[in-house]
PDB file of N, CA and C in Angstrom:
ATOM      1  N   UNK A   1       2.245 -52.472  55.667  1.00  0.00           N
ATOM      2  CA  UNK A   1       2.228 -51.541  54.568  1.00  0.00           C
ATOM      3  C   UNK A   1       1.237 -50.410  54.812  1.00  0.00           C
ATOM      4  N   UNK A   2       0.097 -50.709  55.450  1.00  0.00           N
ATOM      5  CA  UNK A   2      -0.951 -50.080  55.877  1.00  0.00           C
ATOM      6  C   UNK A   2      -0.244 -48.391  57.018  1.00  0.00           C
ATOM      7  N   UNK A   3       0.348 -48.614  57.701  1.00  0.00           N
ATOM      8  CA  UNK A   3       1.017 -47.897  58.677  1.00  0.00           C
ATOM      9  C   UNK A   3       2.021 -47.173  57.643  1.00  0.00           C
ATOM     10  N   UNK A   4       2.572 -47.971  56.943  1.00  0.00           N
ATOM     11  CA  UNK A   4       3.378 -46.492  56.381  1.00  0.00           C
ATOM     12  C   UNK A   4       3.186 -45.543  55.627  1.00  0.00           C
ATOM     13  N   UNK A   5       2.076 -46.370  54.525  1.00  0.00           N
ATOM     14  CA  UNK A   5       0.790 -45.294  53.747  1.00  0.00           C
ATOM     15  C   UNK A   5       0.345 -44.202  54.623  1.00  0.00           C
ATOM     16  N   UNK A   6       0.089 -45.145  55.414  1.00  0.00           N
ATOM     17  CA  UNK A   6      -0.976 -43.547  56.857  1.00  0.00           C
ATOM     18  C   UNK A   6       0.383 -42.492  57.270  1.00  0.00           C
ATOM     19  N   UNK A   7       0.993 -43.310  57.908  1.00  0.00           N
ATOM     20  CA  UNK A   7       2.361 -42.039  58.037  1.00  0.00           C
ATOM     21  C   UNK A   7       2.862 -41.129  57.052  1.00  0.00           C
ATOM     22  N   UNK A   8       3.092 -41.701  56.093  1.00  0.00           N
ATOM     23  CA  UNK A   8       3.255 -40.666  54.799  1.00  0.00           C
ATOM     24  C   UNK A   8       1.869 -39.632  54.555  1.00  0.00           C
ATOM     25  N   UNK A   9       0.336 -40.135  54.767  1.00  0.00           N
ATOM     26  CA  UNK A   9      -0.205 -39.001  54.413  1.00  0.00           C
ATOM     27  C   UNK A   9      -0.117 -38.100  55.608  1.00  0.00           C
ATOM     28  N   UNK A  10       0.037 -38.693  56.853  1.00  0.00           N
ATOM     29  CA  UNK A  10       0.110 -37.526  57.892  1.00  0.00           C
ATOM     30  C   UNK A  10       1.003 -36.622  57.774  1.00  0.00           C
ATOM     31  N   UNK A  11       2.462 -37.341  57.348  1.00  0.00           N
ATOM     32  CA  UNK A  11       3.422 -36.552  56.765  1.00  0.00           C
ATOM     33  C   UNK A  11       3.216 -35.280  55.476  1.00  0.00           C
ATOM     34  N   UNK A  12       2.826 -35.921  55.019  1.00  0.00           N
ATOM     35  CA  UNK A  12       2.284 -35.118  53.679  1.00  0.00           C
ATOM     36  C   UNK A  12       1.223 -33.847  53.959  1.00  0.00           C
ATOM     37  N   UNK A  13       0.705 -34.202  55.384  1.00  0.00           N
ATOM     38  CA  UNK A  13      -0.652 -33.146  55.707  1.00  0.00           C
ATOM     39  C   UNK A  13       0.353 -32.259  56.615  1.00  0.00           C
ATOM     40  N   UNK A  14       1.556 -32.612  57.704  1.00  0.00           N
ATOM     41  CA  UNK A  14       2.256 -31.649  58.175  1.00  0.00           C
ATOM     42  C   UNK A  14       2.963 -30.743  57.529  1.00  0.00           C
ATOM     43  N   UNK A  15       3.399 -31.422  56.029  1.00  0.00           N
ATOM     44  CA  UNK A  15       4.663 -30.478  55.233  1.00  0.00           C
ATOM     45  C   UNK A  15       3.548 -29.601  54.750  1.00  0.00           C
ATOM     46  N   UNK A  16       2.340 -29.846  54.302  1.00  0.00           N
ATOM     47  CA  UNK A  16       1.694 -28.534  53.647  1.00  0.00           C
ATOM     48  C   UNK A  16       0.592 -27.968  54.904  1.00  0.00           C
ATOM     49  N   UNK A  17       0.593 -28.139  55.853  1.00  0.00           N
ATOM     50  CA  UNK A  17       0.572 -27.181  56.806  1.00  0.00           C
ATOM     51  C   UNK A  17       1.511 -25.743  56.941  1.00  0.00           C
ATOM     52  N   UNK A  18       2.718 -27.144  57.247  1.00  0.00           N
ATOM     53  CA  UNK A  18       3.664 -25.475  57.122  1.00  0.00           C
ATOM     54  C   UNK A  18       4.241 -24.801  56.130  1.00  0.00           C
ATOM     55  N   UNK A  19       3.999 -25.227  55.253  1.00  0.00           N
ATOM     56  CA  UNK A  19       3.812 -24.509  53.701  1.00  0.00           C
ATOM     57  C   UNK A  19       2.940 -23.464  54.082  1.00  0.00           C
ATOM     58  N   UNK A  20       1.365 -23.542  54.636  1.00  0.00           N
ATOM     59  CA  UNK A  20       0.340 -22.705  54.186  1.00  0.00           C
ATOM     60  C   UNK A  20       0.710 -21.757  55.774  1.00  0.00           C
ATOM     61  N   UNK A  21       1.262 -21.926  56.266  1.00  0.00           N
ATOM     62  CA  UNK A  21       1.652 -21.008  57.670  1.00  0.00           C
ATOM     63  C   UNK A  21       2.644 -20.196  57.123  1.00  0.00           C
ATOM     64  N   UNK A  22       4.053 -20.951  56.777  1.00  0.00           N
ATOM     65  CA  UNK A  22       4.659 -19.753  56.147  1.00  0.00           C
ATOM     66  C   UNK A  22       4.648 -19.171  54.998  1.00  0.00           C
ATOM     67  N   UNK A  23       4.049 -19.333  54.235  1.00  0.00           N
ATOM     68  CA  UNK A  23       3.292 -18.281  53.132  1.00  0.00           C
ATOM     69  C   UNK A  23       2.165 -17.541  53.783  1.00  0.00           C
ATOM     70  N   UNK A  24       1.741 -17.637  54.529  1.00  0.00           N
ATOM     71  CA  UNK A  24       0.829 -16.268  55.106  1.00  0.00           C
ATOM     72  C   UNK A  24       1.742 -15.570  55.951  1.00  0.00           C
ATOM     73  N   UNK A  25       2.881 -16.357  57.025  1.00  0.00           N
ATOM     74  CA  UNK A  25       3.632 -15.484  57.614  1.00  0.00           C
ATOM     75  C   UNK A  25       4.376 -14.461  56.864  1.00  0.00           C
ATOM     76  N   UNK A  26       4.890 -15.003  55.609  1.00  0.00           N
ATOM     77  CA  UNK A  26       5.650 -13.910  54.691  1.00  0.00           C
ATOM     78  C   UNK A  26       4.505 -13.054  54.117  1.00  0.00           C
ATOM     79  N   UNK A  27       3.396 -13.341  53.902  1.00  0.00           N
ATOM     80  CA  UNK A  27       2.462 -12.101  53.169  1.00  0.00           C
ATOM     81  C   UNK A  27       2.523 -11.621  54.483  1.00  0.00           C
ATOM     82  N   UNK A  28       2.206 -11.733  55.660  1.00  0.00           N
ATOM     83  CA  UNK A  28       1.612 -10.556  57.265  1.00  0.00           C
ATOM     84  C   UNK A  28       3.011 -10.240  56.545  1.00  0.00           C
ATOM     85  N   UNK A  29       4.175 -10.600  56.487  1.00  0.00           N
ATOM     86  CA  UNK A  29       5.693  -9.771  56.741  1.00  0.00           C
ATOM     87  C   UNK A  29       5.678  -8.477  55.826  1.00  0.00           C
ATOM     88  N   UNK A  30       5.290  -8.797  54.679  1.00  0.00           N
ATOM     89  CA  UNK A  30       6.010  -8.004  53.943  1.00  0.00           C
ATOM     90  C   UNK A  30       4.926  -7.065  53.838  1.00  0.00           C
ATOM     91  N   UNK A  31       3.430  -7.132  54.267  1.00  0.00           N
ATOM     92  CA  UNK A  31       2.363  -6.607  53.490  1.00  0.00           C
ATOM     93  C   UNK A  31       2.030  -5.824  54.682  1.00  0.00           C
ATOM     94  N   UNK A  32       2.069  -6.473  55.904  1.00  0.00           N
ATOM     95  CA  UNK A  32       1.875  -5.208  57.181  1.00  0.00           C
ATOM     96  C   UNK A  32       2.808  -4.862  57.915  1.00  0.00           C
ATOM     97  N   UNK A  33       3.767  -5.886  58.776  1.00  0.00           N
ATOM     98  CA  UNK A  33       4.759  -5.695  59.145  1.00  0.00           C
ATOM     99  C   UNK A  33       5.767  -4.811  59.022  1.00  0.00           C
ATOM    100  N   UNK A  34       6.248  -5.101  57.627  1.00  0.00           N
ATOM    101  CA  UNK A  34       7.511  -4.134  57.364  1.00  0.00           C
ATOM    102  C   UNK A  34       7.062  -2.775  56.685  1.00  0.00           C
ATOM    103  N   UNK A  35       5.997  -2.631  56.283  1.00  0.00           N
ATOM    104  CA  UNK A  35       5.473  -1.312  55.784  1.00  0.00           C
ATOM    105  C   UNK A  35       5.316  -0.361  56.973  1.00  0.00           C
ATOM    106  N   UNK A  36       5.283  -1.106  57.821  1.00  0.00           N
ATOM    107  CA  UNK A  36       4.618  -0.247  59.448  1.00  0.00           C
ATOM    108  C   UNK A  36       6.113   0.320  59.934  1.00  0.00           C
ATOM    109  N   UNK A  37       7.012  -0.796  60.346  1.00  0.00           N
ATOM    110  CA  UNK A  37       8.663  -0.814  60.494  1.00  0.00           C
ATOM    111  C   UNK A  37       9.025   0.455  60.120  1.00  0.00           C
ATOM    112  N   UNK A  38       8.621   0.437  58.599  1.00  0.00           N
ATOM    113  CA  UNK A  38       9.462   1.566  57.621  1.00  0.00           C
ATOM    114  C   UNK A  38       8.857   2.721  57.444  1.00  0.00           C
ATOM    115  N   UNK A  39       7.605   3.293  58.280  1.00  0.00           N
ATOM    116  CA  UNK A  39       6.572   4.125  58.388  1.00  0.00           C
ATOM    117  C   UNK A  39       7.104   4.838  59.594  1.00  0.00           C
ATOM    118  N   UNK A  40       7.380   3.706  60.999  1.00  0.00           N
ATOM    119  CA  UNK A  40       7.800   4.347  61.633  1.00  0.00           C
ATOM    120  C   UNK A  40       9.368   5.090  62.214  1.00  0.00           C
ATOM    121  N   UNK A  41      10.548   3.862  61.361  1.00  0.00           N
ATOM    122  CA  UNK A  41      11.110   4.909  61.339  1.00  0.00           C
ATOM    123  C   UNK A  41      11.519   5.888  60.459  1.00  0.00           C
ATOM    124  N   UNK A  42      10.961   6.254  59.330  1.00  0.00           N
ATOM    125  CA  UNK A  42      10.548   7.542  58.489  1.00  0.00           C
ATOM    126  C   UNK A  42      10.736   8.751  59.660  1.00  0.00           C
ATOM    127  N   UNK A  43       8.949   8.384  60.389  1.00  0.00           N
ATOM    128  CA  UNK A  43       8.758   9.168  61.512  1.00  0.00           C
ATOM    129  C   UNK A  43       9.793   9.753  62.723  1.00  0.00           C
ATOM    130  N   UNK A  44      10.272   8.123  63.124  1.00  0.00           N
ATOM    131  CA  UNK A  44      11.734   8.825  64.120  1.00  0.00           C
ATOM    132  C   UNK A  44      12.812   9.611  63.105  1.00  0.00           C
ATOM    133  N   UNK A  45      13.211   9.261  62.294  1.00  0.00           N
ATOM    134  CA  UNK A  45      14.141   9.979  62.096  1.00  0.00           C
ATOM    135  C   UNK A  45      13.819  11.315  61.330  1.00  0.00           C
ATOM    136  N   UNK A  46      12.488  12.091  60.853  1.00  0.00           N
ATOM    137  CA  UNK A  46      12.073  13.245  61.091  1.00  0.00           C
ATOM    138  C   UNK A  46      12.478  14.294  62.569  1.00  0.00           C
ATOM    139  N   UNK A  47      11.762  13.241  63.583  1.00  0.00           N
ATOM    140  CA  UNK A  47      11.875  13.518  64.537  1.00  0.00           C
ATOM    141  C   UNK A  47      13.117  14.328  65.031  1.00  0.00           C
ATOM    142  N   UNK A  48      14.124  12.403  64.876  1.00  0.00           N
ATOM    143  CA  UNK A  48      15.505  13.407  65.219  1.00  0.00           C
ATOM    144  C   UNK A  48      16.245  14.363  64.442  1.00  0.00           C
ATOM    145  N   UNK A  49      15.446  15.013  63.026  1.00  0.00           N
ATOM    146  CA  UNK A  49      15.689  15.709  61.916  1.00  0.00           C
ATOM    147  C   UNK A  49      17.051  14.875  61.618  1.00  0.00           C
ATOM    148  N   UNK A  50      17.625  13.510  61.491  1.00  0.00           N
ATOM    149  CA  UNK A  50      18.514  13.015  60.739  1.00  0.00           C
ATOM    150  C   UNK A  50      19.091  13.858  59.659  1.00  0.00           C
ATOM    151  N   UNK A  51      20.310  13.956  60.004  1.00  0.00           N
ATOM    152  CA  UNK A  51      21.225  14.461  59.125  1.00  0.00           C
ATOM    153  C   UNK A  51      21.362  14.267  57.462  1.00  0.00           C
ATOM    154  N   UNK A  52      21.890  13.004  57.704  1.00  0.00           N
ATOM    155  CA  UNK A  52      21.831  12.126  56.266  1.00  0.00           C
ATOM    156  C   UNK A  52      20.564  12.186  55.662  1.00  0.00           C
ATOM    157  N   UNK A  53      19.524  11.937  56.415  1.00  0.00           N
ATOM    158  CA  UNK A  53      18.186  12.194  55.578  1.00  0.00           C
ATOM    159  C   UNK A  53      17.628  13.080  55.256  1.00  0.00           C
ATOM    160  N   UNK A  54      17.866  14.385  55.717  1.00  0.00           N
ATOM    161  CA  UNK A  54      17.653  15.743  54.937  1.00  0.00           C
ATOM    162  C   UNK A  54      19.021  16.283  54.321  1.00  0.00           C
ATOM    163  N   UNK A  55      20.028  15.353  54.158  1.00  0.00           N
ATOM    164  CA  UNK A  55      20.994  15.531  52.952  1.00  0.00           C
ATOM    165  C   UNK A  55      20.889  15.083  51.856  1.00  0.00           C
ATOM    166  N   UNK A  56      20.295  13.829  51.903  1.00  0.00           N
ATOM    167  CA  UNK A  56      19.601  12.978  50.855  1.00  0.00           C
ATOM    168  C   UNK A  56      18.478  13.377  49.785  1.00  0.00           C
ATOM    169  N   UNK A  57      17.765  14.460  50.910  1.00  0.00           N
ATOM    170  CA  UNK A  57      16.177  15.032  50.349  1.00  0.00           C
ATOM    171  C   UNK A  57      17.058  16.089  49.882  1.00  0.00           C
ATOM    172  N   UNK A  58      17.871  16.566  49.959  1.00  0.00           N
ATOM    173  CA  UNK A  58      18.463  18.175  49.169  1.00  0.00           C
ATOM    174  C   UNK A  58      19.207  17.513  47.922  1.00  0.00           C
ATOM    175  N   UNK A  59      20.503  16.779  47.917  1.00  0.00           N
ATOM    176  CA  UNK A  59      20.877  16.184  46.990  1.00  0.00           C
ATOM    177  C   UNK A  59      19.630  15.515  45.969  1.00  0.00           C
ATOM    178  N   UNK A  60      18.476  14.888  46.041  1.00  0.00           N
ATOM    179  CA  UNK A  60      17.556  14.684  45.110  1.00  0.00           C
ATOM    180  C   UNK A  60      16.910  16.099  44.708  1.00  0.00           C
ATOM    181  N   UNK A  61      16.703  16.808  45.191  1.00  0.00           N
ATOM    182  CA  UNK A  61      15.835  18.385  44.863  1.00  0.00           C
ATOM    183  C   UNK A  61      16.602  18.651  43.834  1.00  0.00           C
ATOM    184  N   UNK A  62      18.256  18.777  44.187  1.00  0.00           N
ATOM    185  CA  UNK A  62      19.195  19.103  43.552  1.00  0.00           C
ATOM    186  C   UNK A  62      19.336  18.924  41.432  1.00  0.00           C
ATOM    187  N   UNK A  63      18.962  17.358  41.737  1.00  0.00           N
ATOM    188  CA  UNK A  63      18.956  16.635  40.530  1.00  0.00           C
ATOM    189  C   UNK A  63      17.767  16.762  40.253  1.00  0.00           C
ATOM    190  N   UNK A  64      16.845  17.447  40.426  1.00  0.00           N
ATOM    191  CA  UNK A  64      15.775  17.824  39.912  1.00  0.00           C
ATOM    192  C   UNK A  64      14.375  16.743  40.235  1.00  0.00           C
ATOM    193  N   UNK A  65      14.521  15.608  41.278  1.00  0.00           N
ATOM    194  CA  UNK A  65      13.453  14.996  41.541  1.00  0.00           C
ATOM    195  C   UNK A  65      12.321  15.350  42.113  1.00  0.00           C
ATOM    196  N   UNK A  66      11.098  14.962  41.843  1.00  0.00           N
ATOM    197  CA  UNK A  66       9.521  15.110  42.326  1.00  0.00           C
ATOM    198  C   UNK A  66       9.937  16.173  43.388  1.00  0.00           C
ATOM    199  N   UNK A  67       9.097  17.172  43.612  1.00  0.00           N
ATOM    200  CA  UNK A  67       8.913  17.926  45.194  1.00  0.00           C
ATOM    201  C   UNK A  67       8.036  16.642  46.017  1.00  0.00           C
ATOM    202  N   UNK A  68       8.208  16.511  47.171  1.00  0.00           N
ATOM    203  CA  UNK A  68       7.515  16.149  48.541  1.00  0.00           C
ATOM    204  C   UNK A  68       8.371  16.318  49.507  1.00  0.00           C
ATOM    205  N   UNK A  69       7.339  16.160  50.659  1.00  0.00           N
ATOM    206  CA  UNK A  69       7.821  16.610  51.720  1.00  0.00           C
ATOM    207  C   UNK A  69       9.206  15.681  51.988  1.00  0.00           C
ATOM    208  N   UNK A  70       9.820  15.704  53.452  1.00  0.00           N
ATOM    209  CA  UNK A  70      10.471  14.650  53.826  1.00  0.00           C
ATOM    210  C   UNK A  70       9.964  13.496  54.272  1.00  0.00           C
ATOM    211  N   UNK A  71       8.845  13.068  54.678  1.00  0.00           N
ATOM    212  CA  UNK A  71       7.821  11.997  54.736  1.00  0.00           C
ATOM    213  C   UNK A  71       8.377  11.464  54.066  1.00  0.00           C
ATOM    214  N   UNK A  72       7.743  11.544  52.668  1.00  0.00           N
ATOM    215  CA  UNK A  72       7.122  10.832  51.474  1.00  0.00           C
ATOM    216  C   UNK A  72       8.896  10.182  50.867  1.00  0.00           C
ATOM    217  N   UNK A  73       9.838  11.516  51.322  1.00  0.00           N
ATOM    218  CA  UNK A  73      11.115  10.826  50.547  1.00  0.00           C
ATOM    219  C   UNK A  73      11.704   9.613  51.079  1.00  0.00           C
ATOM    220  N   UNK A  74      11.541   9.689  52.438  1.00  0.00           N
ATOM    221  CA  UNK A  74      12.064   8.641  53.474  1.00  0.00           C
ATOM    222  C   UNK A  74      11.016   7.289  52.989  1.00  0.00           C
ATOM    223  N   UNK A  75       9.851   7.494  52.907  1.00  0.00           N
ATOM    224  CA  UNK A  75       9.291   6.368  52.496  1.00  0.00           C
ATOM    225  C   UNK A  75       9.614   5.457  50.835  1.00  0.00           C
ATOM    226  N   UNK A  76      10.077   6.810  50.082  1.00  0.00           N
ATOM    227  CA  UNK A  76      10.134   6.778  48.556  1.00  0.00           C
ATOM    228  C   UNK A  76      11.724   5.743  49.078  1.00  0.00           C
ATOM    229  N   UNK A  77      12.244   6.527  49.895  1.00  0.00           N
ATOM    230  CA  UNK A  77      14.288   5.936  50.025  1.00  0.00           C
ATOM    231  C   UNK A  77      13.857   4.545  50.612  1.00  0.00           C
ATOM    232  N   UNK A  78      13.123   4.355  51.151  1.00  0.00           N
ATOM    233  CA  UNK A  78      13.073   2.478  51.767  1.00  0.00           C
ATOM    234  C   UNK A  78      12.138   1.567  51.218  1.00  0.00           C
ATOM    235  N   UNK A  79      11.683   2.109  49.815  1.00  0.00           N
ATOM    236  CA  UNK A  79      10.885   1.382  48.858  1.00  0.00           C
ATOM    237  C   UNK A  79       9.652   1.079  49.415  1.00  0.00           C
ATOM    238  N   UNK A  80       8.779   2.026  50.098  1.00  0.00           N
ATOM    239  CA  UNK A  80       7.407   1.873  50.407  1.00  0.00           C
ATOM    240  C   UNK A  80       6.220   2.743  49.630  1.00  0.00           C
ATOM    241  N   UNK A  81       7.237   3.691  48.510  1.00  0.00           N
ATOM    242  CA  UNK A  81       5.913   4.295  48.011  1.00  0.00           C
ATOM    243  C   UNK A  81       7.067   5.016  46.513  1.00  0.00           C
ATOM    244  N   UNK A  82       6.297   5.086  45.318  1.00  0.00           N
ATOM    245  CA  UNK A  82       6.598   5.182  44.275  1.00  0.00           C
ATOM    246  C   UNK A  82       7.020   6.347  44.049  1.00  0.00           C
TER     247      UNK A  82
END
């Protein structure tokens, strides 16, 4: 009986291991990771002056939304900034 008590708490100490690994892996994900992702390609597709994305920034001007640059819209269009 002794041995399976102990196995179960070892068990019990592996499942909330990886509990506490992937809950920090999803905070690094969402909190540095994908903000960076979506920062940089903002940036490339400035770069390649994307079509669709300075059609997007005219159609919002259009309807009368906030002025900013194209930066800020590309970041505003992939939900990284308000």
């Amino acid at each position: 009986m002794d041995a399976i008590a102990k196995n179960m708490k070892n068990l019990f100490k592996i499942c909330l291991i990886i509990i506490i690994l992937a809950i920090i892996g999803g905070a690094f994900y969402w909190y540095e990771w994908r903000p960076s992702q979506i920062r940089k390609s903002c940036q490339e597709k400035i770069e390649k002056q994307d079509k669709e994305l300075f059609a997007d920034v005219v159609k919002s001007r259009i309807m009368g939304a906030k002025e900013g640059d194209v930066y800020d819209f590309c970041l505003r269009k992939s939900g990284l900034e308000k």
